[in-house]
C-alpha atoms as a PDB file:
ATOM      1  CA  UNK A   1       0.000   0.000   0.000  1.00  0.00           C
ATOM      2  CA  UNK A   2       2.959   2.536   1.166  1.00  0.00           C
ATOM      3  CA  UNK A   3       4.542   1.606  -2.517  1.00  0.00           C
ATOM      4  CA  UNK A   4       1.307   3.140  -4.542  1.00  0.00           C
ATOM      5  CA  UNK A   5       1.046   5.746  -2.549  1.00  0.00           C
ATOM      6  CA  UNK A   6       4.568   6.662  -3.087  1.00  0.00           C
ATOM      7  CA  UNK A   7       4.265   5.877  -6.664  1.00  0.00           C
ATOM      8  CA  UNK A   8       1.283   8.429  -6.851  1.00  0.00           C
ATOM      9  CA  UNK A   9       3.140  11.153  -5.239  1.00  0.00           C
ATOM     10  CA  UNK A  10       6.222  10.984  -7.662  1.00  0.00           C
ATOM     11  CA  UNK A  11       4.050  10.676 -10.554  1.00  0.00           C
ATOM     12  CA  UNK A  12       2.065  13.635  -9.210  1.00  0.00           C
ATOM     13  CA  UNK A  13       5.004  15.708  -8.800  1.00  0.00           C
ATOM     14  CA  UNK A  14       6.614  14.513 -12.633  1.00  0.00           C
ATOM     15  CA  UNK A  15       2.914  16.325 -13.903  1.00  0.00           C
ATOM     16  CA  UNK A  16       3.581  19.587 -12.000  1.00  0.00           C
ATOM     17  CA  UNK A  17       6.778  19.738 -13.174  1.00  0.00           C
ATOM     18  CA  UNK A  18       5.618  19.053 -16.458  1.00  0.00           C
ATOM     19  CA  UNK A  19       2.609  21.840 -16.204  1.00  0.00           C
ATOM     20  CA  UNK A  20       5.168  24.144 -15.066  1.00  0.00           C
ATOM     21  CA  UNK A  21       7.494  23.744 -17.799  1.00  0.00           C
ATOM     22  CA  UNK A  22       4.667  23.719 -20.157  1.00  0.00           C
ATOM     23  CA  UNK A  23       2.813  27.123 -19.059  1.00  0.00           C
ATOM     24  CA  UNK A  24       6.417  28.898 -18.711  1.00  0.00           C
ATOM     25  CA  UNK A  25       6.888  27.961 -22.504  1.00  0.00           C
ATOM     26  CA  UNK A  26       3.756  29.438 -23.382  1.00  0.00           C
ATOM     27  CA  UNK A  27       4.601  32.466 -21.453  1.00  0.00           C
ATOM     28  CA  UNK A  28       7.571  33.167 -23.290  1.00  0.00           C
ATOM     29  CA  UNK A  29       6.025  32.466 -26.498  1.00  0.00           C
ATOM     30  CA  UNK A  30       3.350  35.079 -25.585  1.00  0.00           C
ATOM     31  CA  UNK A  31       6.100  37.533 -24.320  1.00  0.00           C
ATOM     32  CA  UNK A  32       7.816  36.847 -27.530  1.00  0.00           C
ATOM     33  CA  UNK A  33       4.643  37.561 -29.722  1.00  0.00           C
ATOM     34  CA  UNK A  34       4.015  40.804 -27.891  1.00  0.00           C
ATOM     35  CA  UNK A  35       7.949  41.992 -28.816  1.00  0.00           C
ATOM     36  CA  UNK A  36       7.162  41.056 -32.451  1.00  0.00           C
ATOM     37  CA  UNK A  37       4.228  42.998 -32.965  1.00  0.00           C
ATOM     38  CA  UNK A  38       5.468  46.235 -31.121  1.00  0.00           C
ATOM     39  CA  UNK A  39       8.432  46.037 -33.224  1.00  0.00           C
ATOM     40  CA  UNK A  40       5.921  45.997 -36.369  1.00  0.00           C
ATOM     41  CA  UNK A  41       3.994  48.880 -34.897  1.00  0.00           C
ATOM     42  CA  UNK A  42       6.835  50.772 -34.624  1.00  0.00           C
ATOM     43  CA  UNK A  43       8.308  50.041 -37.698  1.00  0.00           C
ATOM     44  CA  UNK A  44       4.691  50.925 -39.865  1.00  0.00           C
ATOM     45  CA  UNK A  45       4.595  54.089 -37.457  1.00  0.00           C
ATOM     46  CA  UNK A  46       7.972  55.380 -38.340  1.00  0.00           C
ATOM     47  CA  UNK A  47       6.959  54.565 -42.380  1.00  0.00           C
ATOM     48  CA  UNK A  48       3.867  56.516 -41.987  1.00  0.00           C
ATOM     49  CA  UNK A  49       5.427  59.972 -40.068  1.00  0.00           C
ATOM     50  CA  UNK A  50       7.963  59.812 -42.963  1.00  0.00           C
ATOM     51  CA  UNK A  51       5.534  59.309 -45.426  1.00  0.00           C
ATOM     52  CA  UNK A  52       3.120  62.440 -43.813  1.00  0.00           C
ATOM     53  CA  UNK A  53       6.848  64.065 -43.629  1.00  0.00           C
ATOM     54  CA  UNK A  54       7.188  63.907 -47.060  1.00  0.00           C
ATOM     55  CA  UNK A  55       3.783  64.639 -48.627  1.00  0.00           C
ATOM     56  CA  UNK A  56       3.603  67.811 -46.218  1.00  0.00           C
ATOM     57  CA  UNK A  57       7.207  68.841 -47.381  1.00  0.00           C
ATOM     58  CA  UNK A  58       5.795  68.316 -51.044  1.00  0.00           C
ATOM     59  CA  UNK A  59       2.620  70.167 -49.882  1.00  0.00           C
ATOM     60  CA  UNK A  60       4.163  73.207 -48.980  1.00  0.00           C
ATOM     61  CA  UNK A  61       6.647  73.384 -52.007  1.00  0.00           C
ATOM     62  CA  UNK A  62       3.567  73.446 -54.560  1.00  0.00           C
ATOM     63  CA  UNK A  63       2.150  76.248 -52.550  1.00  0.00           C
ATOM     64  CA  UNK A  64       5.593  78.242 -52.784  1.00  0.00           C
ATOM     65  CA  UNK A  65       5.219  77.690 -56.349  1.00  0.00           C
END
């Protein structure tokens, strides 16, 4: 009887140690994701101030002219 009961406990400690590992993974995956798309955000932001940069530069020579 003390032999299941110890075989129960190990195995239920190899799951939580499993479960762990698993939802850390999935943490840094979601961490990860999060980087990758405020990198993107910035990136298109940056392109689109230039771009309004530009047209308003453009803009304001047709006016001088």
């Amino acid at each position: 009887m003390n032999e299941k009961i110890i075989m129960i406990i190990v195995c239920v400690v190899f799951a939580l140690i499993i479960s762990c590992k698993n939802y850390a993974s999935g943490e840094d995956l979601k961490q990860n994701v999060k980087e990758q798309v405020k990198g993107f955000l910035d990136t298109k932001k940056e392109e689109l101030t230039e771009g309004l940069k530009t047209s308003d530069q453009k803009f304001l020579q047709n006016l001088k002219n």
